[in-house]
N, C-alpha and C. Protein backbone atom coordinates (compact mmCIF):
# COMPACT_ATOMS: atom_id res chain seq x y z
N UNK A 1 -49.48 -19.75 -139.02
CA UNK A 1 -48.96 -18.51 -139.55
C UNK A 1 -49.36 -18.39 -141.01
N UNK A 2 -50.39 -17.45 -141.11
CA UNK A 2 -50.97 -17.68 -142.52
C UNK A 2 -50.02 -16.37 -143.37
N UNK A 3 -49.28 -17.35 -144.48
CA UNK A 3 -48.43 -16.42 -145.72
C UNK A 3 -49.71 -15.55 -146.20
N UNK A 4 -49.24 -14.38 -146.56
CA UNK A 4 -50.05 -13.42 -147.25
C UNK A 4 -49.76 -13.25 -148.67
N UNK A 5 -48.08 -13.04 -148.97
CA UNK A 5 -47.49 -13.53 -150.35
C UNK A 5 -46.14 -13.74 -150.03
N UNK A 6 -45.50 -14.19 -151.26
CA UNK A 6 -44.16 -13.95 -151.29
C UNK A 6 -43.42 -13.65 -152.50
N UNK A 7 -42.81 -12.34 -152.53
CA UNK A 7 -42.34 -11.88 -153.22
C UNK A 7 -40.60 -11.41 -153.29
N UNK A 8 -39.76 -11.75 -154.33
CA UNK A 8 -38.45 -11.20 -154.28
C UNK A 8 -37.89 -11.87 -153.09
N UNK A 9 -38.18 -12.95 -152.67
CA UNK A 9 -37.87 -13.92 -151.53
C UNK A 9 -38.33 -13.54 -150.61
N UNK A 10 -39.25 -12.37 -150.31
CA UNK A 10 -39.28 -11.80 -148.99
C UNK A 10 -40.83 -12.65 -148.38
N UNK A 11 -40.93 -12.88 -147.76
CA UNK A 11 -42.32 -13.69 -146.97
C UNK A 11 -43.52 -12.72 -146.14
N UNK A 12 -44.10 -12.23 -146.63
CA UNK A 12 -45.33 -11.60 -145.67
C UNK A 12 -46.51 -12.61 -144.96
N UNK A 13 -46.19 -12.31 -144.07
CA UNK A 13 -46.99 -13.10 -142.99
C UNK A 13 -47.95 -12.43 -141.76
N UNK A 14 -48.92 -13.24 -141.37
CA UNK A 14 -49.46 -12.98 -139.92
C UNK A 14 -48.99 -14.00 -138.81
N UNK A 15 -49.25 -14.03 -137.53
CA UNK A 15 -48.82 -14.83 -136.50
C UNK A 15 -50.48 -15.09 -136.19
N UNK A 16 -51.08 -16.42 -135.79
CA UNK A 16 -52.46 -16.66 -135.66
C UNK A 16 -53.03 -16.08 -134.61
N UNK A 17 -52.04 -15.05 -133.63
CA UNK A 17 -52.83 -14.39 -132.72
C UNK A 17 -52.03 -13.21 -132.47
N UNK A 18 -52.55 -12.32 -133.46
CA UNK A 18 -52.03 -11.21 -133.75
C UNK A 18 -52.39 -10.21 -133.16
N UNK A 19 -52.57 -9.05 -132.70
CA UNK A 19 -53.62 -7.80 -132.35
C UNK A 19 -53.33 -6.73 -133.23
N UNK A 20 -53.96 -5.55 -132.56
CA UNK A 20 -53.93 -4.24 -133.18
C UNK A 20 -52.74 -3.04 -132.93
N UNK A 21 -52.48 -2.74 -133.76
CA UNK A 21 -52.40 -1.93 -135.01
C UNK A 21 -52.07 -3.55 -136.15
N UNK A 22 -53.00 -2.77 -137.22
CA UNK A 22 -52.90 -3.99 -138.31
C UNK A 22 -51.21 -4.35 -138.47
N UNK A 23 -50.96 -5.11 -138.91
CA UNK A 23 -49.45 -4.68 -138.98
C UNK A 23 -49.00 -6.21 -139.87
N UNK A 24 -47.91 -6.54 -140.38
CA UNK A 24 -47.72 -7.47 -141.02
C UNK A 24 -45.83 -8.28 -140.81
N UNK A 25 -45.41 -9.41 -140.94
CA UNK A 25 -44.04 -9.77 -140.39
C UNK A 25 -43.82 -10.19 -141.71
N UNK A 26 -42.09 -10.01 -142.06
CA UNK A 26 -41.29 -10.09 -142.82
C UNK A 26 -40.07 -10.96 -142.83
N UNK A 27 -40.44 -11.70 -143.84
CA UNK A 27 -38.92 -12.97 -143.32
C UNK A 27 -38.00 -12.89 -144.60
N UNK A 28 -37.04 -12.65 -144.88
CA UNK A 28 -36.21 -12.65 -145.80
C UNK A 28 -34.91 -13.95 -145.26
N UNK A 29 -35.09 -15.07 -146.22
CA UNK A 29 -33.57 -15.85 -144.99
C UNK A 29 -34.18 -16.32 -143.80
N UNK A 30 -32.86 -15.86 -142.84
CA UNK A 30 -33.38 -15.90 -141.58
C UNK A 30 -33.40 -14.92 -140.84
N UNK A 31 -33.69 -13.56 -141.62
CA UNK A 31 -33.86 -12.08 -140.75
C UNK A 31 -35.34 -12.32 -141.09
N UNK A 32 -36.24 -11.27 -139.98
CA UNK A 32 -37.61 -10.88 -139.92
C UNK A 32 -37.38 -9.62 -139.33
N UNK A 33 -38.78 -9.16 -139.59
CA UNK A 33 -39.04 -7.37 -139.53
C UNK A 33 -40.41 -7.34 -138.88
N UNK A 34 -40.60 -6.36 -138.63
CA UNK A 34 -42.38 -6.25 -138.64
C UNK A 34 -42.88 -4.61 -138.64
N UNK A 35 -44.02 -4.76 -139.18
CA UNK A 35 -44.04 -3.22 -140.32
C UNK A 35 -45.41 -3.03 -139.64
N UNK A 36 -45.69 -1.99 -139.37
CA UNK A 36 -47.06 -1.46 -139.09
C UNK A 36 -47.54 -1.34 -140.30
N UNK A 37 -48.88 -1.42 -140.97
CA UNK A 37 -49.21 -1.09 -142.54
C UNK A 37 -49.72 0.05 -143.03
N UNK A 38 -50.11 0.79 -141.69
CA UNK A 38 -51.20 1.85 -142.35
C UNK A 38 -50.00 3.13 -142.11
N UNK A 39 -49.40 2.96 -141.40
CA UNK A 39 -48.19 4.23 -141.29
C UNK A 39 -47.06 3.78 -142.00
N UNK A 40 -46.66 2.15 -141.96
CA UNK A 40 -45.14 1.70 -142.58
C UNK A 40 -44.22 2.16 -141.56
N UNK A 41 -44.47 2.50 -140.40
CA UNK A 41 -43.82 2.14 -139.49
C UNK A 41 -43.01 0.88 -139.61
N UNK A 42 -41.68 0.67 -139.33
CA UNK A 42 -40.73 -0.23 -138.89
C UNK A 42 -40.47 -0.80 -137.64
N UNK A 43 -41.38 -1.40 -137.26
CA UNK A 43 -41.73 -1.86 -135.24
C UNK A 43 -40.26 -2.54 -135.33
N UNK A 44 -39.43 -3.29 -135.94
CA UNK A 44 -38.26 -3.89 -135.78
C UNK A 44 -37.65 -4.39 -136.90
N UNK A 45 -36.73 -4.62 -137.40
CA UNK A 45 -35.77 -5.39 -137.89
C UNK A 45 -34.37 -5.82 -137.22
N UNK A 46 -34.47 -7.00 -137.79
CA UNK A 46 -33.82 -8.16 -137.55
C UNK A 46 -32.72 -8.59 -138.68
N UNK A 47 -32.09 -7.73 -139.12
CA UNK A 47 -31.23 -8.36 -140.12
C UNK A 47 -31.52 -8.12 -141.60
N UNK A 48 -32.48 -7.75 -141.64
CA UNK A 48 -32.75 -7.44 -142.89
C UNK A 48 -32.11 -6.24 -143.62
N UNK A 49 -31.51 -6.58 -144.80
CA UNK A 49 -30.46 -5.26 -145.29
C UNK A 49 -31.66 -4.10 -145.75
N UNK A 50 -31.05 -2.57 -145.88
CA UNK A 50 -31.96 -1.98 -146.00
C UNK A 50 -32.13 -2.02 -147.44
N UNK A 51 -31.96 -1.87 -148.26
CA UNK A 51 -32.76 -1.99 -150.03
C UNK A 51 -33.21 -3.25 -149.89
N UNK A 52 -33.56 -4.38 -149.07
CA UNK A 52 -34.81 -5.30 -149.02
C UNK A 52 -35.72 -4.58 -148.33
N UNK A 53 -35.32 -3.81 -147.15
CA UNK A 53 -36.36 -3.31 -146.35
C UNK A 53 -37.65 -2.56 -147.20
N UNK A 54 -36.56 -1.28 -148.54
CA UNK A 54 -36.86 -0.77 -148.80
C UNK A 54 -38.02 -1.32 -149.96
N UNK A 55 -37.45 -2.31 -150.30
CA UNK A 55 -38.22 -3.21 -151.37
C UNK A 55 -39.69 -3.80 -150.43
N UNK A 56 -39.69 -4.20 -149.39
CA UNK A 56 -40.53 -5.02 -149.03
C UNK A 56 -41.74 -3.74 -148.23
N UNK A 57 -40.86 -2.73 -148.27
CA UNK A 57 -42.10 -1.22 -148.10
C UNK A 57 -42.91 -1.18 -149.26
N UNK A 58 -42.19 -0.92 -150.38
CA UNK A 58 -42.73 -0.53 -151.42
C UNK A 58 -43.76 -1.73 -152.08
N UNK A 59 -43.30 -3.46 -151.59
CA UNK A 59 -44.48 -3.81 -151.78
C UNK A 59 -46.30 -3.84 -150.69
N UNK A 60 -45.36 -3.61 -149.49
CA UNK A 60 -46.60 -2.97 -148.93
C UNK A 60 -47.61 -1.92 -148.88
N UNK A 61 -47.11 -0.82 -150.00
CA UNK A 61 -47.59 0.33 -150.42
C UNK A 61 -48.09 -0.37 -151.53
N UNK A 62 -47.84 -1.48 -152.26
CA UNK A 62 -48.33 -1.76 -153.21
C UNK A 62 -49.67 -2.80 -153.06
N UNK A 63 -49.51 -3.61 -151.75
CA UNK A 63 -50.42 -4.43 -151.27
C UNK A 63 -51.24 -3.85 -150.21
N UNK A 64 -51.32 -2.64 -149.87
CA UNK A 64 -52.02 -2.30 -148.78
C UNK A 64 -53.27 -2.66 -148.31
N UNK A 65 -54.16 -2.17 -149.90
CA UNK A 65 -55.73 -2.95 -149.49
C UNK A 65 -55.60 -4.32 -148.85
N UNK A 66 -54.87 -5.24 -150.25
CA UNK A 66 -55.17 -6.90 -149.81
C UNK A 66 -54.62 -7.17 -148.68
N UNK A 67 -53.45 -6.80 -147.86
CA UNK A 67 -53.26 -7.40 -146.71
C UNK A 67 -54.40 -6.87 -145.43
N UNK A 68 -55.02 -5.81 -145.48
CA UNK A 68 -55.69 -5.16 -144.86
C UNK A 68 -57.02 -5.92 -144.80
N UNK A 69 -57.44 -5.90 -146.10
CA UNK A 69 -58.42 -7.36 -146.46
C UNK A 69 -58.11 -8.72 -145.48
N UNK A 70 -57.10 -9.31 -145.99
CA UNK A 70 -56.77 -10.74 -145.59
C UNK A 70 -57.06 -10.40 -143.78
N UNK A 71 -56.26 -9.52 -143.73
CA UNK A 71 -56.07 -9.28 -142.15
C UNK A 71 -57.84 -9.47 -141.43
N UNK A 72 -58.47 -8.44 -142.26
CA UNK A 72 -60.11 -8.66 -141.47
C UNK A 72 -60.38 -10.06 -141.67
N UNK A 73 -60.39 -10.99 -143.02
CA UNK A 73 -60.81 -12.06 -143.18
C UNK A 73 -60.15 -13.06 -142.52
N UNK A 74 -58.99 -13.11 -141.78
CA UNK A 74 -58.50 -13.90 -141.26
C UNK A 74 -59.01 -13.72 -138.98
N UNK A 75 -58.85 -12.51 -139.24
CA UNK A 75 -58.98 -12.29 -137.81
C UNK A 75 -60.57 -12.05 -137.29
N UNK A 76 -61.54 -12.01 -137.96
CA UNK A 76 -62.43 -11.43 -137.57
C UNK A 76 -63.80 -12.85 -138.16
């Protein structure tokens, strides 16, 4: 499970056999989420309060290229 970053405790991650829509998982604790990236779609949460949610959007709007990046360089 390759970390992408971690920020404000929150953990961005891939699973090593991931598919498509790009998309990225969220661990705060022991809640996880998982976010589509290019819409920010919310495929699920798990516990995560929402002003982390909201926080861990806004760093995906902020990381969009690089996880999008990592994502080709890791999967492809």
């Amino acid at each position: 499970m390759p970390t992408i970053l971690t920020l404000f405790g929150l953990r961005f991650y891939f699973y090593s056999d991931e598919h498509l829509p790009i998309h990225i998982h969220i661990q705060y604790g022991e809640y996880d989420a998982k976010v589509e990236i290019m819409t920010r779609k919310v495929v699920y949460n798990r516990g995560i309060k929402a002003i982390d949610m909201r926080r861990a959007l806004e760093v995906i709007e902020m990381y969009q290229e690089e996880i999008i990046a990592k994502w080709h360089e890791y999967f492809e």
